[in-house]
C-alpha atoms as a PDB file:
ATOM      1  CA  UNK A   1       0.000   0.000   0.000  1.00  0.00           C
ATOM      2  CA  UNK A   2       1.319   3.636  -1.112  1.00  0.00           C
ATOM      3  CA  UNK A   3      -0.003   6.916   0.285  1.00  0.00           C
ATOM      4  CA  UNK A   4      -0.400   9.716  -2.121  1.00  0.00           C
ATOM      5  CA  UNK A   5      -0.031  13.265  -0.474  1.00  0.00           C
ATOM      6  CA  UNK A   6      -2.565  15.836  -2.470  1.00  0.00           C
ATOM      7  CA  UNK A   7      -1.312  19.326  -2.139  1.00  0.00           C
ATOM      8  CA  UNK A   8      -3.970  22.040  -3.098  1.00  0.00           C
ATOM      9  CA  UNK A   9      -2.508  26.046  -3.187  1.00  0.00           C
ATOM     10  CA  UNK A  10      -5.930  27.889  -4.064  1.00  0.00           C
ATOM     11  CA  UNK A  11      -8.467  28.857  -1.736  1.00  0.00           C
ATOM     12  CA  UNK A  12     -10.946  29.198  -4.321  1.00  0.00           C
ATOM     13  CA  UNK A  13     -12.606  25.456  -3.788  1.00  0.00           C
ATOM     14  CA  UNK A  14     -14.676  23.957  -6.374  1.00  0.00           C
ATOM     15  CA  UNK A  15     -14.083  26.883  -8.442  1.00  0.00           C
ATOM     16  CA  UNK A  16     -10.467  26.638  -8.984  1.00  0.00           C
ATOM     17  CA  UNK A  17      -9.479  25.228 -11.807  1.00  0.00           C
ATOM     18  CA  UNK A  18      -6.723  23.347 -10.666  1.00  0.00           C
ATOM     19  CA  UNK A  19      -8.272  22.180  -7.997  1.00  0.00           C
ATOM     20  CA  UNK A  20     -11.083  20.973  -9.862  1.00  0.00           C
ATOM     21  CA  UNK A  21      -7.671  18.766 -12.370  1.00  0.00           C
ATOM     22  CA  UNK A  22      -6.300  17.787  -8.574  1.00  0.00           C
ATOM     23  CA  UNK A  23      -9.554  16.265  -7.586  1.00  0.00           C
ATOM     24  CA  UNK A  24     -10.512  14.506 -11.119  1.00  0.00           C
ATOM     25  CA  UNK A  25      -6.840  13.302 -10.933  1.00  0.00           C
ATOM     26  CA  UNK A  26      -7.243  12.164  -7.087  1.00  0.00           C
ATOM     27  CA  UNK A  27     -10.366  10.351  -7.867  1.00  0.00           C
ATOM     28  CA  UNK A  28      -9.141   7.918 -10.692  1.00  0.00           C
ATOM     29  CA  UNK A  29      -6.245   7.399  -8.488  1.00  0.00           C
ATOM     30  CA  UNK A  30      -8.891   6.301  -5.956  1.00  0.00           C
ATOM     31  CA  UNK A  31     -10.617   4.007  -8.519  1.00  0.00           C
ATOM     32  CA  UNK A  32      -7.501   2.300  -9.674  1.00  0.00           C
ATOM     33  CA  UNK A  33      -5.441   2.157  -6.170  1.00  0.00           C
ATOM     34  CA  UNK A  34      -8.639   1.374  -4.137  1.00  0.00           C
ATOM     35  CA  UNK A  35      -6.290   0.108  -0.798  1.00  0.00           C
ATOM     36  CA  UNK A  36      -3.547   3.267  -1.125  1.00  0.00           C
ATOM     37  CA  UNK A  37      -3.768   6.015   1.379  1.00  0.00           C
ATOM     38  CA  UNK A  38      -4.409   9.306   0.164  1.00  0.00           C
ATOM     39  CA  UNK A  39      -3.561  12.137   2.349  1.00  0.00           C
ATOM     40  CA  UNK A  40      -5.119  15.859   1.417  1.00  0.00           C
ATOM     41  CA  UNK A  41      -3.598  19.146   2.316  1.00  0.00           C
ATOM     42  CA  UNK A  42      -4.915  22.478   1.720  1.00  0.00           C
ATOM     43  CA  UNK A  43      -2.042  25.038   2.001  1.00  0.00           C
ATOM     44  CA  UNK A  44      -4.992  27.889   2.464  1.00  0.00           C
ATOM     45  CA  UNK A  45      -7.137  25.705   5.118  1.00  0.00           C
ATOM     46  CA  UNK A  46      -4.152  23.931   6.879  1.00  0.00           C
ATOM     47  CA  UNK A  47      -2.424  26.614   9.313  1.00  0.00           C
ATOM     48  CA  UNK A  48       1.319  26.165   8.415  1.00  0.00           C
ATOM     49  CA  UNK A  49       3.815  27.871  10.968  1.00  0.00           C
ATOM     50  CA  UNK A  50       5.493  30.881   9.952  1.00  0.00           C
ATOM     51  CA  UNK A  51       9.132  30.747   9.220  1.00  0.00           C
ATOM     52  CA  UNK A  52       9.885  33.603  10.920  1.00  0.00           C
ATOM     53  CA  UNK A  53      12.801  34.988  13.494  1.00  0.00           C
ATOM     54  CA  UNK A  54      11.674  32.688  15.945  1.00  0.00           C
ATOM     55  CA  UNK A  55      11.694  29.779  13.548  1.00  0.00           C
ATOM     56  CA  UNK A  56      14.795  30.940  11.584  1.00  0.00           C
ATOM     57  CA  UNK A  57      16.948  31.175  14.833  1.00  0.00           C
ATOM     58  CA  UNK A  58      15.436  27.895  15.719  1.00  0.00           C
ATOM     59  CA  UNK A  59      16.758  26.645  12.686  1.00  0.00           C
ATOM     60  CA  UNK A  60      20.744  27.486  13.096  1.00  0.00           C
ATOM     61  CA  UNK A  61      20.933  27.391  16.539  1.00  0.00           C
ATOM     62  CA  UNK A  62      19.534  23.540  16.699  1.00  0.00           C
ATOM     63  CA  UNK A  63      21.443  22.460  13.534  1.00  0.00           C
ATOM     64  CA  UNK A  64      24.572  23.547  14.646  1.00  0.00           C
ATOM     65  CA  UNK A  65      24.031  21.966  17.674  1.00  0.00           C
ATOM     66  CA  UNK A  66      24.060  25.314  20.090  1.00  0.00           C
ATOM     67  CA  UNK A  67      22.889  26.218  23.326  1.00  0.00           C
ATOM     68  CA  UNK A  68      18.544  26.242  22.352  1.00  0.00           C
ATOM     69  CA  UNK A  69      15.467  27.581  24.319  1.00  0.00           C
ATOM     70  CA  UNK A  70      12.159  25.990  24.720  1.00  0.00           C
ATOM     71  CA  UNK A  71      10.721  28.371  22.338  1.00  0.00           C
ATOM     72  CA  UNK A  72      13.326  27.590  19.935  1.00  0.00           C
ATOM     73  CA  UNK A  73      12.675  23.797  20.365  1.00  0.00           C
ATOM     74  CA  UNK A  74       8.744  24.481  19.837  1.00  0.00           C
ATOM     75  CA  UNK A  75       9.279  26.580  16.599  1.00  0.00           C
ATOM     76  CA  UNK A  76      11.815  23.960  15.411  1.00  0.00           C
ATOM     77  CA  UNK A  77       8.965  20.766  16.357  1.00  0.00           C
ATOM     78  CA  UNK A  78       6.938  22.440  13.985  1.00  0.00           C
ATOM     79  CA  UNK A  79       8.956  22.805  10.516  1.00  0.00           C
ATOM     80  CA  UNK A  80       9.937  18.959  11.478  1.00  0.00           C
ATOM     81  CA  UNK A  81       6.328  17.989  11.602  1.00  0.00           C
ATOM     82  CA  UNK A  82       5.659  19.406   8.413  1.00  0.00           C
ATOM     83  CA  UNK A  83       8.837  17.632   6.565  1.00  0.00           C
ATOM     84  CA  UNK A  84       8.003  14.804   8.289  1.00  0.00           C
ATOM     85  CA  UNK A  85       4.438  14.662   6.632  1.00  0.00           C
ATOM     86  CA  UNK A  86       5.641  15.561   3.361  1.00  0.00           C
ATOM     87  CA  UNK A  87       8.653  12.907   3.324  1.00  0.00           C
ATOM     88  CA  UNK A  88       6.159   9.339   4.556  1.00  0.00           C
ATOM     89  CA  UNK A  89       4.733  10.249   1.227  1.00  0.00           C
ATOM     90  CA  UNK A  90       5.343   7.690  -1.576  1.00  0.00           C
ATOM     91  CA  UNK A  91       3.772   9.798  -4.336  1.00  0.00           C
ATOM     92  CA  UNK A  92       2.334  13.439  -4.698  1.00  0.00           C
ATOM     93  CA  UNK A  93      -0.386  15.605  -6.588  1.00  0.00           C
ATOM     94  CA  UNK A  94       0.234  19.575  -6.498  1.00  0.00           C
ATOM     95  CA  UNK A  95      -2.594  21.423  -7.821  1.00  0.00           C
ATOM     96  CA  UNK A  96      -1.359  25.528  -7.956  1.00  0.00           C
ATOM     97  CA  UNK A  97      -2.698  28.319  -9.749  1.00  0.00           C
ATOM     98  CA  UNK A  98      -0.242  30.776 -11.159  1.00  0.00           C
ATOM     99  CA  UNK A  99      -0.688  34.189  -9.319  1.00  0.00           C
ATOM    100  CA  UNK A 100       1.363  36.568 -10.377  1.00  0.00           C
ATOM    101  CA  UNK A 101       3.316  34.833 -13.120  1.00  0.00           C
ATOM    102  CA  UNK A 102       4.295  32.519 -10.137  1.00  0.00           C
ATOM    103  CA  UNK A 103       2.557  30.580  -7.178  1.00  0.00           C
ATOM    104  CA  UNK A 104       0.629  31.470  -4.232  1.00  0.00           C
ATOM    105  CA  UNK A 105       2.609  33.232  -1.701  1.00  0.00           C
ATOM    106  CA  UNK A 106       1.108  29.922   1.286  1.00  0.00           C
ATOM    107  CA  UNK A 107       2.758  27.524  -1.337  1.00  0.00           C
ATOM    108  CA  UNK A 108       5.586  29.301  -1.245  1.00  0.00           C
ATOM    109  CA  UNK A 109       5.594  29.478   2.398  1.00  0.00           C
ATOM    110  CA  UNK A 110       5.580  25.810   2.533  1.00  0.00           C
ATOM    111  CA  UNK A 111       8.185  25.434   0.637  1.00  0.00           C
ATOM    112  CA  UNK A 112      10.107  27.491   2.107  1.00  0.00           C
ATOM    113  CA  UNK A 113       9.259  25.389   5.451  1.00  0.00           C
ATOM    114  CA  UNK A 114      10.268  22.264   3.443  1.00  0.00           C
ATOM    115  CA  UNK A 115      13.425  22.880   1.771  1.00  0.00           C
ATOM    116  CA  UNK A 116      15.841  22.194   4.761  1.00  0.00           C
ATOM    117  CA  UNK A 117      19.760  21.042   5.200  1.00  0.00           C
ATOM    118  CA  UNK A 118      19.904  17.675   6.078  1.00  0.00           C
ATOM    119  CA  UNK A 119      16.267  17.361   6.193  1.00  0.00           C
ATOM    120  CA  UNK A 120      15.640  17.621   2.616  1.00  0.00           C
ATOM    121  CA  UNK A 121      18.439  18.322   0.863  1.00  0.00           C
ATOM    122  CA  UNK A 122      22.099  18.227   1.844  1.00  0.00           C
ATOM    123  CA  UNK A 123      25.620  19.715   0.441  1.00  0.00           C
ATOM    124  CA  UNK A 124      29.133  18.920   0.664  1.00  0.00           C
ATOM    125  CA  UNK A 125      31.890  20.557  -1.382  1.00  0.00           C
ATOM    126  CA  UNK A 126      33.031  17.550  -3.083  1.00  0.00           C
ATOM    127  CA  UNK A 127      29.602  16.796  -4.557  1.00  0.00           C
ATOM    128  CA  UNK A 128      27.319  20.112  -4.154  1.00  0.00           C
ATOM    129  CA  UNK A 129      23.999  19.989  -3.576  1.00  0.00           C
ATOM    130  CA  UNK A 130      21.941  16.822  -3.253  1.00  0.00           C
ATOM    131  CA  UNK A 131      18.030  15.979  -3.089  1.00  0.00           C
ATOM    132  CA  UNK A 132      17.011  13.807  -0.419  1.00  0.00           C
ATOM    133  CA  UNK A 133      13.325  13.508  -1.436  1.00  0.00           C
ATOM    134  CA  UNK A 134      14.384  10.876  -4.090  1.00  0.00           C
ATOM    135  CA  UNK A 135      12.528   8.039  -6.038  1.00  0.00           C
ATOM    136  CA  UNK A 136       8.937   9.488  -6.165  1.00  0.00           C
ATOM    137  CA  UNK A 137       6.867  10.621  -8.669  1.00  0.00           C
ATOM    138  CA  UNK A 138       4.847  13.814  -8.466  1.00  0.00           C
ATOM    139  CA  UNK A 139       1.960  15.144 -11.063  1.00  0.00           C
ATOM    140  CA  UNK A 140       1.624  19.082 -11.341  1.00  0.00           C
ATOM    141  CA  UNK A 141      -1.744  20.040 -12.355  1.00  0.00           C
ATOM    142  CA  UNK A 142      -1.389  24.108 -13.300  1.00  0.00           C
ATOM    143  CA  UNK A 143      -4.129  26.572 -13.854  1.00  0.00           C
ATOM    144  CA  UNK A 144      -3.296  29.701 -15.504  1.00  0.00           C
ATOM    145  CA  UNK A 145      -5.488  32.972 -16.728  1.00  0.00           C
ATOM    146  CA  UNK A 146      -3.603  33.788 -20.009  1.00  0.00           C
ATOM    147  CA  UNK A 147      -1.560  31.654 -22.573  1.00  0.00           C
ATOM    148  CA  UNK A 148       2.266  31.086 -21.738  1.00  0.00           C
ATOM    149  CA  UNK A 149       2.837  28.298 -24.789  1.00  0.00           C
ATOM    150  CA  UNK A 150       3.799  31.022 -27.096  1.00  0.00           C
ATOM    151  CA  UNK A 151       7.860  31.584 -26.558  1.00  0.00           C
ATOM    152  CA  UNK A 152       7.398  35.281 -25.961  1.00  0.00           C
ATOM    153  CA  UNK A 153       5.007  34.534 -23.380  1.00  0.00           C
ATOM    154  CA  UNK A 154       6.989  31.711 -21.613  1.00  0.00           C
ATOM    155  CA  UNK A 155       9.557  34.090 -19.947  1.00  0.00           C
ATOM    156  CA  UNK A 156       6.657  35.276 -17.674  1.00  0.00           C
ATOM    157  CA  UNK A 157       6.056  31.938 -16.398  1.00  0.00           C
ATOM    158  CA  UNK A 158       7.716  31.410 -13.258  1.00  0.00           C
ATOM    159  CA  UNK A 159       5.298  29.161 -11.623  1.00  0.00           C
ATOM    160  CA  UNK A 160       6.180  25.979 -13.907  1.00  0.00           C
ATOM    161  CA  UNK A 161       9.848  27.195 -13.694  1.00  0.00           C
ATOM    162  CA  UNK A 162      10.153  27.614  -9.639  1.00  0.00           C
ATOM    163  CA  UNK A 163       8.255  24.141  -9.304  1.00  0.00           C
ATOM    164  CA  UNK A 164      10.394  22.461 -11.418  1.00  0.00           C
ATOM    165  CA  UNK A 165      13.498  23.902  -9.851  1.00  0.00           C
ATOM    166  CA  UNK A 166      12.679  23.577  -6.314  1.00  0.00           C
ATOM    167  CA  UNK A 167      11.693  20.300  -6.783  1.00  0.00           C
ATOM    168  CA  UNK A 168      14.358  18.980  -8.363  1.00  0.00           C
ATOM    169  CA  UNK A 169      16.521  20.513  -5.806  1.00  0.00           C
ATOM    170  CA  UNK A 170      15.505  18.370  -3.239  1.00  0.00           C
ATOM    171  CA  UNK A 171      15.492  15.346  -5.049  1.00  0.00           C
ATOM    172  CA  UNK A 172      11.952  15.040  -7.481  1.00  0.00           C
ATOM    173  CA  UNK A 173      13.104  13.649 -11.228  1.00  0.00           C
ATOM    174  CA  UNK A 174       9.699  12.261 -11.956  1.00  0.00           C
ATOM    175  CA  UNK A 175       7.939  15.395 -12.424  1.00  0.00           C
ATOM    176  CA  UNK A 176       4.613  15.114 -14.916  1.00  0.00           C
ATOM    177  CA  UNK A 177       2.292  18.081 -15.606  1.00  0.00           C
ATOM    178  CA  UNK A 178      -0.592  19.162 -16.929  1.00  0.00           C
ATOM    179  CA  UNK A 179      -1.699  22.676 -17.616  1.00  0.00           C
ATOM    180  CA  UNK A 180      -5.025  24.455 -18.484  1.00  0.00           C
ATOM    181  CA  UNK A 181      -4.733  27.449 -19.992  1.00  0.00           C
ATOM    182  CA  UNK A 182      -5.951  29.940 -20.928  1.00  0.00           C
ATOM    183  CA  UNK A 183      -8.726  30.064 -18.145  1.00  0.00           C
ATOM    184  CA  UNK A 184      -9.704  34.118 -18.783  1.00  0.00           C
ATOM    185  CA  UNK A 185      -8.091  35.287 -21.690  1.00  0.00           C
ATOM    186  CA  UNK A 186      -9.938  33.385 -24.107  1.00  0.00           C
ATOM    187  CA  UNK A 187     -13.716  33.968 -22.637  1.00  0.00           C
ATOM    188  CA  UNK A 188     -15.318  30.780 -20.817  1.00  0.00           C
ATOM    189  CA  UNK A 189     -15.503  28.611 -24.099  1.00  0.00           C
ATOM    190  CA  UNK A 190     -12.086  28.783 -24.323  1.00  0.00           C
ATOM    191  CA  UNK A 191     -11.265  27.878 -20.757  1.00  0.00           C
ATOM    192  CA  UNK A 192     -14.015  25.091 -20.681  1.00  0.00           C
ATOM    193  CA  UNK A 193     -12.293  23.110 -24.393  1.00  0.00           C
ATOM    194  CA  UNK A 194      -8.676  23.411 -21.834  1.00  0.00           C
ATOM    195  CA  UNK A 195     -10.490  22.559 -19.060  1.00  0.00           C
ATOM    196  CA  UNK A 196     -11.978  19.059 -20.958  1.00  0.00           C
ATOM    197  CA  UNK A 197      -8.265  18.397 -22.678  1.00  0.00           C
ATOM    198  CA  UNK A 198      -6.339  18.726 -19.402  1.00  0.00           C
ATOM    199  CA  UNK A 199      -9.529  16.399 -16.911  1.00  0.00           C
ATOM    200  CA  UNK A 200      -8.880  13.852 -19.672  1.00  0.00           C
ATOM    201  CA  UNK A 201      -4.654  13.705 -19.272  1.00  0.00           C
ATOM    202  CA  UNK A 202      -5.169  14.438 -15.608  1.00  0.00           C
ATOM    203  CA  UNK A 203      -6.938  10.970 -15.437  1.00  0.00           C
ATOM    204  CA  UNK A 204      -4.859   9.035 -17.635  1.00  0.00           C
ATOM    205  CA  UNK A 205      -1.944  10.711 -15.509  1.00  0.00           C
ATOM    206  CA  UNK A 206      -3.933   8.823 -12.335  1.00  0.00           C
ATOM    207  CA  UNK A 207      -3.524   5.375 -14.116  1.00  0.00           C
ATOM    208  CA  UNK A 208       0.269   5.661 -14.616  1.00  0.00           C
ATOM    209  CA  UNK A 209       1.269   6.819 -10.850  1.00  0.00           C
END
């Protein structure tokens, strides 16, 4: 038995279009893998801790094996929970709209909660930087207002970009997406024919995991 870890970074609900890919995705998944686990977090509903002072002088003053207060150690607890939670995953779904030509600022907040030394990633002159998150797949289902195919457009899209890159930093190589586009720019018939084209690979996407 696998568990799946379903990431969701709009707090739109039903009406988000990538949530709406996550969830079609999610439910084949379901349908084909009836005995994995499948574990759903909502970046928007699920209060994440702030990486703040507190939790950034939690972070060197525990790693580097100093002199630490209780506070420190509570702040600390609390970016290990979250790793921990994301790391028992075998296999993950992030749904994201792009906002701003990138990704919501709570996604990137749990990111930045995630990408730790020696938690999940690690470095050492002799071979650089190293992923620790290693041998899983993940499927990134992307909702986006305008067009970014076009390759004047695709300089403006840095939520593909930043997803790809921060996940293969700490260790993702099977990285599969799907994107509906445009979702505004082309009025709602438009945004319903991408919507159709991407439910369909999102569910063939669900077979393959």
């Amino acid at each position: 038995m696998s568990k799946l870890l379903y990431l969701q970074a709009s707090p739109q609900g039903e009406r988000s279009y990538s949530n709406r890919l996550g969830d079609a995705l999610v439910q084949a998944y379901r349908q084909s893998h009836p005995r994995d686990e499948i574990v759903t977090l909502n970046v928007f509903q699920r209060p994440l801790p702030p990486f703040d002072g507190p939790a950034v002088a939690a972070k060197y003053v525990i790693l580097h094996g100093q002199k630490h207060t209780p506070q420190h150690r509570l702040a600390w607890d609390k970016v290990e929970a979250l790793i921990a939670e994301f790391k028992t995953a075998d296999k993950y779904v992030l749904a994201s709209p792009m906002w701003n030509f990138s990704i919501p600022y709570q996604l990137k907040l749990y990111f930045d909660i995630l990408v730790q030394p020696g938690y999940t990633f690690t470095y050492s002159p002799q071979t650089g930087y190293q992923g620790l998150v290693t041998g899983k797949p993940i499927c990134l289902l992307l909702a986006r207002g305008g067009s970014y195919a076009q390759p004047q457009l695709a300089a403006l899209d840095l939520q593909k970009r930043y997803l790809e890159l921060i996940l293969g930093f700490i260790g993702f190589t099977d990285i599969r997406t799907v994107i509906v586009e445009p979702t505004l720019a082309g009025g709602p018939d438009a945004a319903q024919r991408a919507l159709d084209d991407a439910l369909q690979h999102a569910r063939k996407l669900a077979l393959e995991l």
